[in-house]
N, C-alpha and C. Protein backbone atom coordinates (compact mmCIF):
# COMPACT_ATOMS: atom_id res chain seq x y z
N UNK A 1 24.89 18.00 -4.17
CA UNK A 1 23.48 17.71 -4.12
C UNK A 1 22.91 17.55 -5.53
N UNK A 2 23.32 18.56 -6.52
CA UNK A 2 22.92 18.71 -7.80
C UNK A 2 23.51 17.13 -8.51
N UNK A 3 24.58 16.56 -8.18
CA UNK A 3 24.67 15.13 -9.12
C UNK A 3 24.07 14.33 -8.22
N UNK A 4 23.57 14.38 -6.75
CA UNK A 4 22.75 13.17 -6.35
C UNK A 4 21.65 13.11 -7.28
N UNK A 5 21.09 14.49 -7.03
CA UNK A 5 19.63 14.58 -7.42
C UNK A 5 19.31 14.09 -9.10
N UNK A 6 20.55 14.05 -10.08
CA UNK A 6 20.46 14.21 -11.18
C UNK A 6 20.73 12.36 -11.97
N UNK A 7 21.46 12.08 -10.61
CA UNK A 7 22.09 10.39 -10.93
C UNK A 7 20.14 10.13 -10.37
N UNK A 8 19.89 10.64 -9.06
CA UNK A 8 18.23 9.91 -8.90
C UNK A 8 17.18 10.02 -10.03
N UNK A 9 17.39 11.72 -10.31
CA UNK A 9 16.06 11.59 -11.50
C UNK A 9 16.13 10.45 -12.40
N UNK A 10 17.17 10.13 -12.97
CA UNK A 10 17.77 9.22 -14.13
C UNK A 10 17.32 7.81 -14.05
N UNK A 11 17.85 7.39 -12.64
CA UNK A 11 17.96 6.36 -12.25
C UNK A 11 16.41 6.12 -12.10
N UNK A 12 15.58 6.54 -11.76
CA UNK A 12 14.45 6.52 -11.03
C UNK A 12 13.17 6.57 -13.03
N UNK A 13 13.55 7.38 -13.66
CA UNK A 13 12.67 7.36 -14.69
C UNK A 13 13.61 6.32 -15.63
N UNK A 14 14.35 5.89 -15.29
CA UNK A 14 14.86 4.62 -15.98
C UNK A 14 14.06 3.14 -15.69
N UNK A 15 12.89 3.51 -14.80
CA UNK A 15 12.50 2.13 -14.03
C UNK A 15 11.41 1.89 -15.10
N UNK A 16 10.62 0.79 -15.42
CA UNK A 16 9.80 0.31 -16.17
C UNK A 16 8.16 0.92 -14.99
N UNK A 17 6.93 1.09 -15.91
CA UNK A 17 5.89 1.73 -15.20
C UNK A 17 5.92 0.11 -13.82
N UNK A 18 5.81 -1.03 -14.10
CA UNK A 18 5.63 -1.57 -13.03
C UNK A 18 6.26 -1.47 -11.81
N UNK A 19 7.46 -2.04 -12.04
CA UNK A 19 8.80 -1.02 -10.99
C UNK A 19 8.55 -0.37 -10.05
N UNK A 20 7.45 0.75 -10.98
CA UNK A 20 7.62 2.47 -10.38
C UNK A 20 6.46 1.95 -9.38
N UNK A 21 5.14 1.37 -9.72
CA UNK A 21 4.26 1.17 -8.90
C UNK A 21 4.37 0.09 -7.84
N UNK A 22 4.99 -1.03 -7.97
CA UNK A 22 5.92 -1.63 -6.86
C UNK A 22 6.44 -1.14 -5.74
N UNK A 23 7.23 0.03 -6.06
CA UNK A 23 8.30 1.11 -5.37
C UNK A 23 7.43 2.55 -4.70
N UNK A 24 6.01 2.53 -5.63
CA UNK A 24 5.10 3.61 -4.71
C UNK A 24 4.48 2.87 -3.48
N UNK A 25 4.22 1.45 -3.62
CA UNK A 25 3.50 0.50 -2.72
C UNK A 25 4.37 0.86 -1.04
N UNK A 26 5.45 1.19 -1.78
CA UNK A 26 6.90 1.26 -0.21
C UNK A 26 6.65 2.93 0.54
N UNK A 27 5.08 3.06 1.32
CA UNK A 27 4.87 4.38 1.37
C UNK A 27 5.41 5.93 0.75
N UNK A 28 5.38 5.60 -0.46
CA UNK A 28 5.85 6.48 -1.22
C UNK A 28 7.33 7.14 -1.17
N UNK A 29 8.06 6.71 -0.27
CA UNK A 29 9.31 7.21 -0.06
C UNK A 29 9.78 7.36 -1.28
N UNK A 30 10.84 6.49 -1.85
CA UNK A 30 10.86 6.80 -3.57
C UNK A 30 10.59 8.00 -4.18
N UNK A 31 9.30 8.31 -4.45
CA UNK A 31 8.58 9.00 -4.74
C UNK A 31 8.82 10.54 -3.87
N UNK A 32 8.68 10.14 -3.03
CA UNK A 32 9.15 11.72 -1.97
C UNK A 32 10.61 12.59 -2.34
N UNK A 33 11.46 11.09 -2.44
CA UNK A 33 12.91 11.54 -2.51
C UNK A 33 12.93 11.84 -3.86
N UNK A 34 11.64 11.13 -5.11
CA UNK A 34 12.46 11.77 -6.87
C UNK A 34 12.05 13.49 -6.41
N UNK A 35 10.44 13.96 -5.93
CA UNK A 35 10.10 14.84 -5.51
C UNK A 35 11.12 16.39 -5.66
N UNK A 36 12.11 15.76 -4.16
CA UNK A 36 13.00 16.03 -3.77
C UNK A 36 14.21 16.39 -4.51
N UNK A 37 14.78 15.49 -5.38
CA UNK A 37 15.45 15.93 -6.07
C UNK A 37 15.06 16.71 -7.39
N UNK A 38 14.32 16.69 -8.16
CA UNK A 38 13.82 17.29 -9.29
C UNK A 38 13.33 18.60 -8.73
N UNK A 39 13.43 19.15 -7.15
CA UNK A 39 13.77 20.31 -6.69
C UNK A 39 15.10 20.94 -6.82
N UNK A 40 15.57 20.20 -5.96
CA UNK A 40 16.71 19.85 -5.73
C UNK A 40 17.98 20.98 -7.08
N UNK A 41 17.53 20.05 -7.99
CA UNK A 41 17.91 19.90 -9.62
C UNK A 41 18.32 21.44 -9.49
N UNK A 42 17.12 21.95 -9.73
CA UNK A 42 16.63 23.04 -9.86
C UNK A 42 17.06 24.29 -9.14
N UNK A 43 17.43 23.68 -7.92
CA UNK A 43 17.81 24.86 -6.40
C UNK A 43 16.92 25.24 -6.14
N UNK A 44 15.38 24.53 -5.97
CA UNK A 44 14.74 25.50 -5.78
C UNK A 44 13.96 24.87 -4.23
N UNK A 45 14.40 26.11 -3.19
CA UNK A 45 14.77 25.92 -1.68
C UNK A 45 12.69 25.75 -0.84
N UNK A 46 11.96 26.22 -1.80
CA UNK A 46 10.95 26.28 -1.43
C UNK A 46 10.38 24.77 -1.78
N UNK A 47 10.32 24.04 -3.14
CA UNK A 47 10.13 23.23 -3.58
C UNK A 47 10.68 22.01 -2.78
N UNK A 48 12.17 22.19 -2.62
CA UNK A 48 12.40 21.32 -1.36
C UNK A 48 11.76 21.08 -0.03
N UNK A 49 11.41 22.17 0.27
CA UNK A 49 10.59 22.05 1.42
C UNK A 49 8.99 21.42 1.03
N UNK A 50 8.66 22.12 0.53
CA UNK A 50 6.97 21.34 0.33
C UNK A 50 7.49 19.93 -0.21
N UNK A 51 8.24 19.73 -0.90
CA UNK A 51 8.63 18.25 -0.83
C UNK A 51 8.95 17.13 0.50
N UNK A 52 9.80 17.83 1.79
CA UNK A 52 10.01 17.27 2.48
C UNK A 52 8.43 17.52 3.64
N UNK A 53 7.74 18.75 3.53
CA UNK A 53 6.85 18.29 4.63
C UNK A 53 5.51 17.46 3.38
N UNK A 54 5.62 17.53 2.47
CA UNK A 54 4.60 16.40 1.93
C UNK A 54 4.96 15.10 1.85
N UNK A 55 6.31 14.66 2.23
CA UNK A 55 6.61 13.33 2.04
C UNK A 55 6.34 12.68 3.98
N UNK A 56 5.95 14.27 4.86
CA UNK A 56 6.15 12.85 6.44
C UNK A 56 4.74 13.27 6.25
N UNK A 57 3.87 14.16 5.94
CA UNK A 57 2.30 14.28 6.23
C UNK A 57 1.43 14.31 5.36
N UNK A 58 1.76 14.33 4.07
CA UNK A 58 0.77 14.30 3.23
C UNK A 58 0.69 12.56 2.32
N UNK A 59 1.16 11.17 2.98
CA UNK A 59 1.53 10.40 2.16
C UNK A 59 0.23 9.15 1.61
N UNK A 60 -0.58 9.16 2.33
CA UNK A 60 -1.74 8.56 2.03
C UNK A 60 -2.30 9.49 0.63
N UNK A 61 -2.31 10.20 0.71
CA UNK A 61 -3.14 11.36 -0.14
C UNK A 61 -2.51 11.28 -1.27
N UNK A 62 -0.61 11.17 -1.36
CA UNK A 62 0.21 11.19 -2.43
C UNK A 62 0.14 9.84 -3.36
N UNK A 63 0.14 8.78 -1.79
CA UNK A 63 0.00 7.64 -2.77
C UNK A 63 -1.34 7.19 -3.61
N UNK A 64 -2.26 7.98 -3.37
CA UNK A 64 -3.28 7.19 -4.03
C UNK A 64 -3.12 8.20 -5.43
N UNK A 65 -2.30 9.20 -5.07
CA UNK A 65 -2.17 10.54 -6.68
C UNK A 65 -1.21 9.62 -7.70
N UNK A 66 -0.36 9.44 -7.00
CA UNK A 66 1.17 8.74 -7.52
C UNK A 66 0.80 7.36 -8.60
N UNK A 67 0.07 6.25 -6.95
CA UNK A 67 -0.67 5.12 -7.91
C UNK A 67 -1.22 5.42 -9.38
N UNK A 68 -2.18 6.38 -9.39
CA UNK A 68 -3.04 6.83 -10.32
C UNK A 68 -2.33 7.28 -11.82
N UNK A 69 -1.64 8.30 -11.19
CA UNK A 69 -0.93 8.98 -12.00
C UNK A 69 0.35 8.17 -12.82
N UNK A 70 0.57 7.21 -12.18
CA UNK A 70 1.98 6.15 -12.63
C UNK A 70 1.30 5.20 -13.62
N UNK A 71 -0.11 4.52 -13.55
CA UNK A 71 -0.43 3.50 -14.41
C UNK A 71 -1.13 4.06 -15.35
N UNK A 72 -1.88 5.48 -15.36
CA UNK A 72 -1.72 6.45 -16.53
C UNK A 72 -0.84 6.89 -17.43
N UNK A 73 -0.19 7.67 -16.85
CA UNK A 73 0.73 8.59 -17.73
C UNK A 73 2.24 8.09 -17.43
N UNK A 74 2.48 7.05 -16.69
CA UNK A 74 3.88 6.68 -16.09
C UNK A 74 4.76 7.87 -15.42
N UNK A 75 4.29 8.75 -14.65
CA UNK A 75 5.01 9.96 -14.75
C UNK A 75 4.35 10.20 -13.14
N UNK A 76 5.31 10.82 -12.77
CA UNK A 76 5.61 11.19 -11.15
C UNK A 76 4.93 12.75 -10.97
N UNK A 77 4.25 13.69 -10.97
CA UNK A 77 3.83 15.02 -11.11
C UNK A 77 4.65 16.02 -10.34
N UNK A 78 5.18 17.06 -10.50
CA UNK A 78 5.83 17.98 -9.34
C UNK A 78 5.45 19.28 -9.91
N UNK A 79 6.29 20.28 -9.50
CA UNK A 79 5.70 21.78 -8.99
C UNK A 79 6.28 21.75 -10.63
N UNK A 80 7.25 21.52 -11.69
CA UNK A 80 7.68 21.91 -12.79
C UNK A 80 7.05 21.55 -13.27
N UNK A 81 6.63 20.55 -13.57
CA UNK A 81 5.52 19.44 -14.84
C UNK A 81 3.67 20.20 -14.64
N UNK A 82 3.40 20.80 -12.95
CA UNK A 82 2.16 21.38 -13.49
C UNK A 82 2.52 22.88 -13.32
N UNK A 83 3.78 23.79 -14.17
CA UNK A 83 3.87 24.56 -14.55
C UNK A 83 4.34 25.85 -13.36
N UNK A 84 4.78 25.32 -12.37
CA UNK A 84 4.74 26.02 -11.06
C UNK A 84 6.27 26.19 -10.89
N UNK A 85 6.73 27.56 -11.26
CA UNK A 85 8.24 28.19 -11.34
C UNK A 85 8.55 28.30 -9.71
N UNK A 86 8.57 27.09 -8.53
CA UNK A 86 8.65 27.57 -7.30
C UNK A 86 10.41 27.81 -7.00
């Protein structure tokens, strides 16, 4: 799981900011699964989860964060980046 997640992070912040917002347009899936792995990464079993129930119910809400947040700062937000040891 740890080299899926680690070939995705890579692969995924290797994309140019347009790319990334192209690829959020695809109901955020993408986005759910970097989520996911940059848990993942980590082992961290809780983070996985709020990752997987925010990617089937929270995705309207994500994509308009994601949009926002991608043609700003080019950067995807998760529980590590706003400082949250889950």
């Amino acid at each position: 799981m740890k080299d899926f997640a680690a070939k995705y992070i890579a692969k995924y912040e290797g994309f140019s900011k347009i790319v990334k917002i192209l690829l959020c347009l695809l109901w955020s899936i993408p986005e759910a699964i970097y989520r996911f792995s940059k848990s993942a990464a980590k082992d961290s079993v809780l983070g996985m989860v709020l990752a997987i129930v925010l990617g089937l119910f929270g995705g309207f809400i994500l994509f308009i964060i994601d949009i926002v947040t991608l043609a700003i700062n080019d950067k995807i937000y998760w529980l590590d980046d706003l400082g949250i040891d889950a």
